[in-house]
C-alpha atoms as a PDB file:
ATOM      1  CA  UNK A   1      94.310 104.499  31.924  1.00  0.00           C
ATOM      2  CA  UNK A   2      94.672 106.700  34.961  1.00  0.00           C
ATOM      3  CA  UNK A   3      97.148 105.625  37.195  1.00  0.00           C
ATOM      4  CA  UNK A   4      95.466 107.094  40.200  1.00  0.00           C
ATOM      5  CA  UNK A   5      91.722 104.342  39.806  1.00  0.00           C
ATOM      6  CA  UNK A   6      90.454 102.804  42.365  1.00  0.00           C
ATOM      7  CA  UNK A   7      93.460  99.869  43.968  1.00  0.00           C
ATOM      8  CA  UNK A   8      93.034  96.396  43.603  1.00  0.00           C
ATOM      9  CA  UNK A   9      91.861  94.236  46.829  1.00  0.00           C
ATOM     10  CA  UNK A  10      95.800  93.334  47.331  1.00  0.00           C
ATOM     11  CA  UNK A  11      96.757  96.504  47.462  1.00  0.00           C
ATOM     12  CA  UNK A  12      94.861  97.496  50.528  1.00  0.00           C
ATOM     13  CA  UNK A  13      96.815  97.368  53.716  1.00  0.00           C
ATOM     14  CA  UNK A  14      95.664  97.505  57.369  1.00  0.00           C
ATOM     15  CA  UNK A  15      95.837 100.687  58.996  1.00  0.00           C
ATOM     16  CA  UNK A  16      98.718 101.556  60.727  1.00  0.00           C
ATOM     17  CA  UNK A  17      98.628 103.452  64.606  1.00  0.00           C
ATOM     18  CA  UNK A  18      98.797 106.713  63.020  1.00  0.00           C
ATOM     19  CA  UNK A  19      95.954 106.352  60.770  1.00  0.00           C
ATOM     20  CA  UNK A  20      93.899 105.027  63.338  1.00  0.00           C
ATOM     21  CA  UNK A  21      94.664 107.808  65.815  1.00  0.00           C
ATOM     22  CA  UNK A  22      93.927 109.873  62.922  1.00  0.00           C
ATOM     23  CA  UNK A  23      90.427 108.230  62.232  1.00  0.00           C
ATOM     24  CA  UNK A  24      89.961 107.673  65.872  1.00  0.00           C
ATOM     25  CA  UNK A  25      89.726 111.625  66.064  1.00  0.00           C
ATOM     26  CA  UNK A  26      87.679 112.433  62.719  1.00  0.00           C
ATOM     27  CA  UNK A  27      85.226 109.746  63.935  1.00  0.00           C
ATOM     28  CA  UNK A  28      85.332 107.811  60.936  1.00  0.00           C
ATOM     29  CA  UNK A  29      87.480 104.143  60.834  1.00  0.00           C
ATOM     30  CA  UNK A  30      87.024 103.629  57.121  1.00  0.00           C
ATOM     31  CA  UNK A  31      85.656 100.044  57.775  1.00  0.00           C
ATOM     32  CA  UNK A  32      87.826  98.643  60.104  1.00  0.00           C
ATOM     33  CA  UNK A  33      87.667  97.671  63.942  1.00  0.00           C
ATOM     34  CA  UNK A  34      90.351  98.798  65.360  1.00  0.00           C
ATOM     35  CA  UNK A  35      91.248  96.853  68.550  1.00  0.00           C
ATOM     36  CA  UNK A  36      93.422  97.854  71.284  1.00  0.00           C
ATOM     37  CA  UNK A  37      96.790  96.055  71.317  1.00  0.00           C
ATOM     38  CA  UNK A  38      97.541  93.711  73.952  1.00  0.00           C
ATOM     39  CA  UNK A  39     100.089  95.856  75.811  1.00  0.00           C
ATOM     40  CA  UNK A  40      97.397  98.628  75.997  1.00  0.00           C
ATOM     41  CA  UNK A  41      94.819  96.110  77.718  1.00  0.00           C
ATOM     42  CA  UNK A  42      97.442  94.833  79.920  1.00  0.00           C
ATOM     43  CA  UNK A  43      98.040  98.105  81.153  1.00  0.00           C
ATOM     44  CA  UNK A  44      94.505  98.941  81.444  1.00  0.00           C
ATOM     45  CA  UNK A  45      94.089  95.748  83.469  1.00  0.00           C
ATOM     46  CA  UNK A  46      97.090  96.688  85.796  1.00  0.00           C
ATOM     47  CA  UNK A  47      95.407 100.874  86.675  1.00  0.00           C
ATOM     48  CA  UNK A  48      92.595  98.865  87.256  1.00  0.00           C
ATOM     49  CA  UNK A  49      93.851  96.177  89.717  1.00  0.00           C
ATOM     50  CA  UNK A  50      96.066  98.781  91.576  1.00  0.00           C
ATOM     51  CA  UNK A  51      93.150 101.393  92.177  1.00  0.00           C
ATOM     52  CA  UNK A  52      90.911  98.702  93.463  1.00  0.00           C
ATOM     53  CA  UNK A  53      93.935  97.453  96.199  1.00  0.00           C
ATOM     54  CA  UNK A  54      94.670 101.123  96.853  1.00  0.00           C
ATOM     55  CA  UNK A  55      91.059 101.089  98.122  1.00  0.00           C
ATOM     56  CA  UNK A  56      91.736  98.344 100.519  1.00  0.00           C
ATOM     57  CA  UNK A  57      90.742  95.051  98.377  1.00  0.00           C
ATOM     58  CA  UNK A  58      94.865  94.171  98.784  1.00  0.00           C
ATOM     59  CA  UNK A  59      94.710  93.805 102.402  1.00  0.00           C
ATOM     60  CA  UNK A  60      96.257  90.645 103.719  1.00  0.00           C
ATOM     61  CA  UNK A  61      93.712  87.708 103.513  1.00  0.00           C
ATOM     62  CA  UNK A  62      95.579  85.366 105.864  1.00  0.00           C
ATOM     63  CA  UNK A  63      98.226  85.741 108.229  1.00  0.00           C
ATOM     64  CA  UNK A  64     101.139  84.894 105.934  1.00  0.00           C
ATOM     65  CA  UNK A  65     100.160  87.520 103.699  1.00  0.00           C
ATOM     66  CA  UNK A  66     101.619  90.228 106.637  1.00  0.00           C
ATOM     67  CA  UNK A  67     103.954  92.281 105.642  1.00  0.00           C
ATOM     68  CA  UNK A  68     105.863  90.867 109.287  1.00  0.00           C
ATOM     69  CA  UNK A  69     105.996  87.046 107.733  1.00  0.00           C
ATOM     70  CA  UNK A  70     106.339  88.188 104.453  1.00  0.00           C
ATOM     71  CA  UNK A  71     109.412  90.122 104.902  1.00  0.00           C
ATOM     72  CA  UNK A  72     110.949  88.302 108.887  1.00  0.00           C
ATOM     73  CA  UNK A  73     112.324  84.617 108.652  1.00  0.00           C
ATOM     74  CA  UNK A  74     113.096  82.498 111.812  1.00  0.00           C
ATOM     75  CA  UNK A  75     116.595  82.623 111.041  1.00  0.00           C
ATOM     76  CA  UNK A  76     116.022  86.184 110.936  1.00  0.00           C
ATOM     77  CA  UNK A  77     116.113  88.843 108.190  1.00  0.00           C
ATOM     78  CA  UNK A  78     117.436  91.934 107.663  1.00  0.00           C
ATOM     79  CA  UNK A  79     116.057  95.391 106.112  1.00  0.00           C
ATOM     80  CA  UNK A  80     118.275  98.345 105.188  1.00  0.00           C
ATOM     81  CA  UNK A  81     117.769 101.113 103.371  1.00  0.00           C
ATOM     82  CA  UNK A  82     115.681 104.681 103.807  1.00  0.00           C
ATOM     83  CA  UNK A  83     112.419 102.700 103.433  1.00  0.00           C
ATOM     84  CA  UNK A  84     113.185 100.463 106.512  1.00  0.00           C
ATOM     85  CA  UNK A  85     111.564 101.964 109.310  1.00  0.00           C
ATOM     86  CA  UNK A  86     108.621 103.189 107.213  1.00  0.00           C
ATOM     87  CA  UNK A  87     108.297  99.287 106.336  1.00  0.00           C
ATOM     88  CA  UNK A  88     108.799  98.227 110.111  1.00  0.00           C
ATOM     89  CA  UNK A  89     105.964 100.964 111.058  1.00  0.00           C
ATOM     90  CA  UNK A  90     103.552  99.754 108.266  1.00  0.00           C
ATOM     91  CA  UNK A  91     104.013  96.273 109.268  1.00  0.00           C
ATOM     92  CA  UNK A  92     102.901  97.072 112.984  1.00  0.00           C
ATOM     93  CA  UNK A  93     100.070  99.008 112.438  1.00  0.00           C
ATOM     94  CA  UNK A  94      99.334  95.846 110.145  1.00  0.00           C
ATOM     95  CA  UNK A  95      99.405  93.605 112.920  1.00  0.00           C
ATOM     96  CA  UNK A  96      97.632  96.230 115.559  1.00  0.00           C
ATOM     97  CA  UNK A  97      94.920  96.759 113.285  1.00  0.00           C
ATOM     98  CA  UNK A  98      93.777  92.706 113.363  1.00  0.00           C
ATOM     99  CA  UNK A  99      92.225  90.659 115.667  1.00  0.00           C
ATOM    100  CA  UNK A 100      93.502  89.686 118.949  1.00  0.00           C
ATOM    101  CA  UNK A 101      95.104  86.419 117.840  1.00  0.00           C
ATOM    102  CA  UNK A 102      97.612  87.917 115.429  1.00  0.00           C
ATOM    103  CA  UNK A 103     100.882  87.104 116.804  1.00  0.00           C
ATOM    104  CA  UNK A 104     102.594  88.813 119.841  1.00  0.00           C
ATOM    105  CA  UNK A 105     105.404  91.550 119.132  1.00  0.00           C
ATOM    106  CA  UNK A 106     108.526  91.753 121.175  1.00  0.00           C
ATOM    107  CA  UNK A 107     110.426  94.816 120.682  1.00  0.00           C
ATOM    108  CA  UNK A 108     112.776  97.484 122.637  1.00  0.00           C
ATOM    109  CA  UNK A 109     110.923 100.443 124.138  1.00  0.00           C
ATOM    110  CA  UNK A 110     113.523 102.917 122.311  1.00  0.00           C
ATOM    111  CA  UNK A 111     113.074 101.501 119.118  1.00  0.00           C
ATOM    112  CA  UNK A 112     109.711 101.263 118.916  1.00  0.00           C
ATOM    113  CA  UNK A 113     109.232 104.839 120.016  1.00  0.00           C
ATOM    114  CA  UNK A 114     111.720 105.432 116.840  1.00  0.00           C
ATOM    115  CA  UNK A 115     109.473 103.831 114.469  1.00  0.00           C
ATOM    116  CA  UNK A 116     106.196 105.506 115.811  1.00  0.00           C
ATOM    117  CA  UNK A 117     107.297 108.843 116.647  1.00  0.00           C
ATOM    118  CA  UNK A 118     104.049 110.893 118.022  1.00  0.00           C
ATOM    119  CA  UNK A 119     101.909 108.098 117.184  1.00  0.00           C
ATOM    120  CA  UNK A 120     103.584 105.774 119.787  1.00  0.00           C
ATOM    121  CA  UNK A 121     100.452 105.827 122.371  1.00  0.00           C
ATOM    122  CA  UNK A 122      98.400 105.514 119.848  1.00  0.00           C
ATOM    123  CA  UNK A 123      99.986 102.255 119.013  1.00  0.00           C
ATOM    124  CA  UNK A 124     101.054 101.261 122.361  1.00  0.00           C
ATOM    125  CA  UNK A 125      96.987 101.312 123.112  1.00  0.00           C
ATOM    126  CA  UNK A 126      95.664  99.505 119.341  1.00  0.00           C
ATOM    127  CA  UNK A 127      98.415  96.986 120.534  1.00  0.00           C
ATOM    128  CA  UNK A 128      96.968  96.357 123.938  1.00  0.00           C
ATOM    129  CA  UNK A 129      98.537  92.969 125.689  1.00  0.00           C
ATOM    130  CA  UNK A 130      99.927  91.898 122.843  1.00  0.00           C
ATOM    131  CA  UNK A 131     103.318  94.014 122.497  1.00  0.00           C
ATOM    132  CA  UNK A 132     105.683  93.792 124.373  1.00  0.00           C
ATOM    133  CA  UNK A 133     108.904  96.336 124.861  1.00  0.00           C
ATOM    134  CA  UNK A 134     111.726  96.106 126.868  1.00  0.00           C
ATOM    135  CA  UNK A 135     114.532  98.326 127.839  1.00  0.00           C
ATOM    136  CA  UNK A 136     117.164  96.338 126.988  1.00  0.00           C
ATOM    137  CA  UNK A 137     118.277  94.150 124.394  1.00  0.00           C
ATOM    138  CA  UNK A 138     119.266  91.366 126.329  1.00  0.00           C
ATOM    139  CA  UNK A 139     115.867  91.697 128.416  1.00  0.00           C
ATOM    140  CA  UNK A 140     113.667  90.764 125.103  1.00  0.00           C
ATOM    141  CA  UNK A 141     116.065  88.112 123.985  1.00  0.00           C
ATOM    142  CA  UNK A 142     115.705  86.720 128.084  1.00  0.00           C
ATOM    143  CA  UNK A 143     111.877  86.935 126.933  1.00  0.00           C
ATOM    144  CA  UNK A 144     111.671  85.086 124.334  1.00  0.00           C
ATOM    145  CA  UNK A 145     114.145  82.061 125.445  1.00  0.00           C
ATOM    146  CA  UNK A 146     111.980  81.567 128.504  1.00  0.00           C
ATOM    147  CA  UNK A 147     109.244  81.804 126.157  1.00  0.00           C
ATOM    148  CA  UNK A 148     109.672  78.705 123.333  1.00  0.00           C
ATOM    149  CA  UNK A 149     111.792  76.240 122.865  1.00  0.00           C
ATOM    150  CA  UNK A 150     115.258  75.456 120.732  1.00  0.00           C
ATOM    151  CA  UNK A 151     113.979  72.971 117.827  1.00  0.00           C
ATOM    152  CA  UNK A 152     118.044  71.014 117.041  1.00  0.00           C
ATOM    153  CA  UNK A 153     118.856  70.430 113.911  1.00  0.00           C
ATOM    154  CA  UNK A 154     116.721  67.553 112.462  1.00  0.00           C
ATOM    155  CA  UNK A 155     113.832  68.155 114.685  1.00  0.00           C
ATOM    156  CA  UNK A 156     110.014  68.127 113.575  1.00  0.00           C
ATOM    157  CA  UNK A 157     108.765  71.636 113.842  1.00  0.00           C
ATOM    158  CA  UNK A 158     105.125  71.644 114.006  1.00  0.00           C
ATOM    159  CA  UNK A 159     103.386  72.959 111.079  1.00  0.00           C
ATOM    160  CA  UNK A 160     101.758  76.709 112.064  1.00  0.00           C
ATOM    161  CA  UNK A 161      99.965  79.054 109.966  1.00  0.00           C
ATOM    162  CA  UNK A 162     101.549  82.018 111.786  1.00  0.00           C
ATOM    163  CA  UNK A 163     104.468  82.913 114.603  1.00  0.00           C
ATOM    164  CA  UNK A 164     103.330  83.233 118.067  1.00  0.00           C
ATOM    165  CA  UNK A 165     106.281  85.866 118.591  1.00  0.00           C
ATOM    166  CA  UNK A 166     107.315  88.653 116.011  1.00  0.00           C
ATOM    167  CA  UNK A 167     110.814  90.190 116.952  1.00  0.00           C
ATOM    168  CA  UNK A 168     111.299  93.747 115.447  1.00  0.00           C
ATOM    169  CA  UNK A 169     115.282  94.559 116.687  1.00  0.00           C
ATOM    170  CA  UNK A 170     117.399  96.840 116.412  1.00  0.00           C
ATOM    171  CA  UNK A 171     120.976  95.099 117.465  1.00  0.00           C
ATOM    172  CA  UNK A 172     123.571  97.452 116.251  1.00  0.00           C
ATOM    173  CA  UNK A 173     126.661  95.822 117.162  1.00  0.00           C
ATOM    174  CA  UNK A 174     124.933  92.699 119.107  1.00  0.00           C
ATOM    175  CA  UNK A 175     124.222  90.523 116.144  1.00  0.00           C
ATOM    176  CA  UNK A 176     125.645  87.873 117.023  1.00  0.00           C
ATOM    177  CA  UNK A 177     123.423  87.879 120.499  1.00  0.00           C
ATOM    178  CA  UNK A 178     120.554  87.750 118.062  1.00  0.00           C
ATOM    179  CA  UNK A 179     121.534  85.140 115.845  1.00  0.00           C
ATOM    180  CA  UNK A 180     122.099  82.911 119.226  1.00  0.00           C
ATOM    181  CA  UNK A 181     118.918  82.923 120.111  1.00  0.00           C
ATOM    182  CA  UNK A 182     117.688  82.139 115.834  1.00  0.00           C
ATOM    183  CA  UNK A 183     120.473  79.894 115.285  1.00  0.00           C
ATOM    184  CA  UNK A 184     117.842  77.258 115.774  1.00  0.00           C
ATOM    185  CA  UNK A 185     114.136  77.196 114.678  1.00  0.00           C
ATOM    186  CA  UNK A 186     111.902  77.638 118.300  1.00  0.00           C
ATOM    187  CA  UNK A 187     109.354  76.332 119.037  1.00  0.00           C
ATOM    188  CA  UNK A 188     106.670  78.046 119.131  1.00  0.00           C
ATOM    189  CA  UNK A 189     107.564  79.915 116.072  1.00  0.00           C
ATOM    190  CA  UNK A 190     109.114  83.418 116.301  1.00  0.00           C
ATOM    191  CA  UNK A 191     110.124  85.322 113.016  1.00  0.00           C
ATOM    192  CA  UNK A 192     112.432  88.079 113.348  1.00  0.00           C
ATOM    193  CA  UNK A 193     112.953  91.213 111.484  1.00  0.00           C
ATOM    194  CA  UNK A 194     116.266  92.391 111.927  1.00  0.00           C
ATOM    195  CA  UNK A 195     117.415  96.313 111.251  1.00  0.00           C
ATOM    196  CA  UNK A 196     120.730  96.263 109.134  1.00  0.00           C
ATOM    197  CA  UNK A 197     122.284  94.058 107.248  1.00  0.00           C
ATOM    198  CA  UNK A 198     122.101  90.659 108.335  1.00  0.00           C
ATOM    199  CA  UNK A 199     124.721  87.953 107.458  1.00  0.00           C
ATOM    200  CA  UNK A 200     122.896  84.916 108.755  1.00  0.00           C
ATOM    201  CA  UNK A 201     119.795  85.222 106.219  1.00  0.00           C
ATOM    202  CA  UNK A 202     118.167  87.195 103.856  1.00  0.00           C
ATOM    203  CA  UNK A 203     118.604  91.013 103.723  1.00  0.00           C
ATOM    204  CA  UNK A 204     115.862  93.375 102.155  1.00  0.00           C
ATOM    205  CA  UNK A 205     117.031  96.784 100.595  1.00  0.00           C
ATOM    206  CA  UNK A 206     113.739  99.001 101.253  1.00  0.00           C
ATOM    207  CA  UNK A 207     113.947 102.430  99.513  1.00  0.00           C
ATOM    208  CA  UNK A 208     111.312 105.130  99.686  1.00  0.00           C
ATOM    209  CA  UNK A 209     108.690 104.335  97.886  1.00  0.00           C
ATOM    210  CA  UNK A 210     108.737 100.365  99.108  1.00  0.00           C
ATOM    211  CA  UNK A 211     110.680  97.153  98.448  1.00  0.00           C
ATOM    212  CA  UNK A 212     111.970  96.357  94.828  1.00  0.00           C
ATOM    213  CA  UNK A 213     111.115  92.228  95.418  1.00  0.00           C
ATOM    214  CA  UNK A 214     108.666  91.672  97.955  1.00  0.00           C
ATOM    215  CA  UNK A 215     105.777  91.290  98.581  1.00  0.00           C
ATOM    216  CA  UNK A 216     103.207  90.023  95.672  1.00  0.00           C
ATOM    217  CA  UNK A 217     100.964  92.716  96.736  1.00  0.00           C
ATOM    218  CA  UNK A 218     100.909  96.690  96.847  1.00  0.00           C
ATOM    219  CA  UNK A 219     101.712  98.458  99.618  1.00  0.00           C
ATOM    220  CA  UNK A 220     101.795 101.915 101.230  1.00  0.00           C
ATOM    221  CA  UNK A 221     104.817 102.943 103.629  1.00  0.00           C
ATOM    222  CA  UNK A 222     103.474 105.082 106.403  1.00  0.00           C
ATOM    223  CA  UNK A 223     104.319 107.792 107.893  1.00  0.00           C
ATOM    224  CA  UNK A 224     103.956 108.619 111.703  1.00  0.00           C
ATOM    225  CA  UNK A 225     100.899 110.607 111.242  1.00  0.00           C
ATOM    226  CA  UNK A 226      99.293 108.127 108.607  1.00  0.00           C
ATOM    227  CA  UNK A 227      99.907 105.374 111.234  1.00  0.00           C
ATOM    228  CA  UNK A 228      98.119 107.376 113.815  1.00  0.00           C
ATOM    229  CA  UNK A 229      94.988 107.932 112.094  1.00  0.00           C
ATOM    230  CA  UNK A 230      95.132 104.154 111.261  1.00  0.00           C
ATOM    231  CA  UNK A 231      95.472 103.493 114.837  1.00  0.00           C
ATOM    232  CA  UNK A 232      93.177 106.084 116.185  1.00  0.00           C
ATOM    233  CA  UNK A 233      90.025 104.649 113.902  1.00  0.00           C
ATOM    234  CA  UNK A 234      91.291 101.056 114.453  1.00  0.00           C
ATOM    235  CA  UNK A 235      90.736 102.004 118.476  1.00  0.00           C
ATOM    236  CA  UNK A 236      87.857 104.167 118.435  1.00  0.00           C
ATOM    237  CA  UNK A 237      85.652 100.747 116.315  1.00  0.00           C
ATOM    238  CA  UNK A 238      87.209  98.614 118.885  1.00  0.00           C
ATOM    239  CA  UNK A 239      86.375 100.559 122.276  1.00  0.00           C
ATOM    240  CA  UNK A 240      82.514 100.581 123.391  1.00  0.00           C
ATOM    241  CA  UNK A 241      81.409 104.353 123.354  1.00  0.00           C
END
């Protein structure tokens, strides 16, 4: 008998990925569906999700998505790294490009020119009453004790959905001036976002392309320019023509 008849049923086998590439191109799968492997749909499913946030569907849906609460704590936190002011600029045209109620931001004049660059009027105007900069270090931090409240240690803090005050800062040396005023929860509630590292709560390593941990959702650091044009179409919806 020839040894090379037709094999028995157990002797078929199912077809391994380089037979069914190879069928997949002839046309021809010899009888068999060939399903993609759960890895490969996983994938697919990933593109898929990320193109359709790209395209603005990942947008924060409540305030405590914002990149600002997301990242700040109201012990403070701090962000270091090459992505930092990229993140702090993102997270401000965030907040400038929502309705009035979003929070109020409380920053120094110089460092918010830092983060903006050429698109600082733009922002100062999307902004409108709701930011406010101050020369000085100690002027903001005079601003937002007369502001809220010290909560001590054991105190009911009343459950909010968002801060009233955001604190971008820039201390430098004067941490410890910060962390007096955040060594207690206020009342109403301010989160801070501290530049450098930060020894009194968490600190976030941003690199270029965006944080390694946080947050749940895609993001896009943006530059200066990309800010602008943010701003500038944010403005020209918002102002009657």
């Amino acid at each position: 008998m020839n040894s090379s008849s037709a094999p028995s049923p157990s002797q078929h086998q199912c077809p391994t990925e380089r037979d069914t590439a190879q069928q997949h191109r002839t046309g021809m799968t010899s009888g068999y569906i060939c399903w993609p492997s759960s890895r490969k749909i996983s994938g697919h499913l990933r593109v898929l999700i990320q193109r359709r946030l790209a395209h603005g569907l990942g947008r924060p849906g409540t305030a405590k998505d914002l990149l600002c609460e997301l990242f700040g704590a109201p012990q403070g936190a701090g962000l270091i790294g090459p992505g930092a002011d990229a993140l702090g600029r993102t997270a401000l045209t965030e907040l400038f490009t929502r309705d009035p109620g979003t929070a109020e931001v409380v920053i120094e004049k110089q460092f918010f020119e830092r983060l903006f660059c050429e698109a600082f009027a733009e922002a100062r105007r999307a902004a409108g009453t709701r930011l406010r900069t101050f020369q000085l270090l100690e002027d903001a931090v005079e601003y937002i004790e007369s502001e809220t409240e010290p909560v001590p240690n054991g105190g009911l803090v009343p459950a909010v959905r968002s801060s009233a005050i955001i604190w971008f800062v820039a201390p430098g040396q004067h941490t410890d001036v910060v962390h007096q005023v955040l060594r207690h929860r206020r009342s109403p509630q301010v989160t801070a976002l501290v530049w450098g590292a930060w020894a009194y709560g968490p600190t976030h390593y941003i690199g270029a392309g965006g944080a390694q941990e946080l947050p749940p959702r895609p993001i896009e650091l943006l530059t200066a320019q990309q800010a602008a044009a943010e701003l500038r179409a944010f403005s020209s919806i918002r102002e009657p023509t």
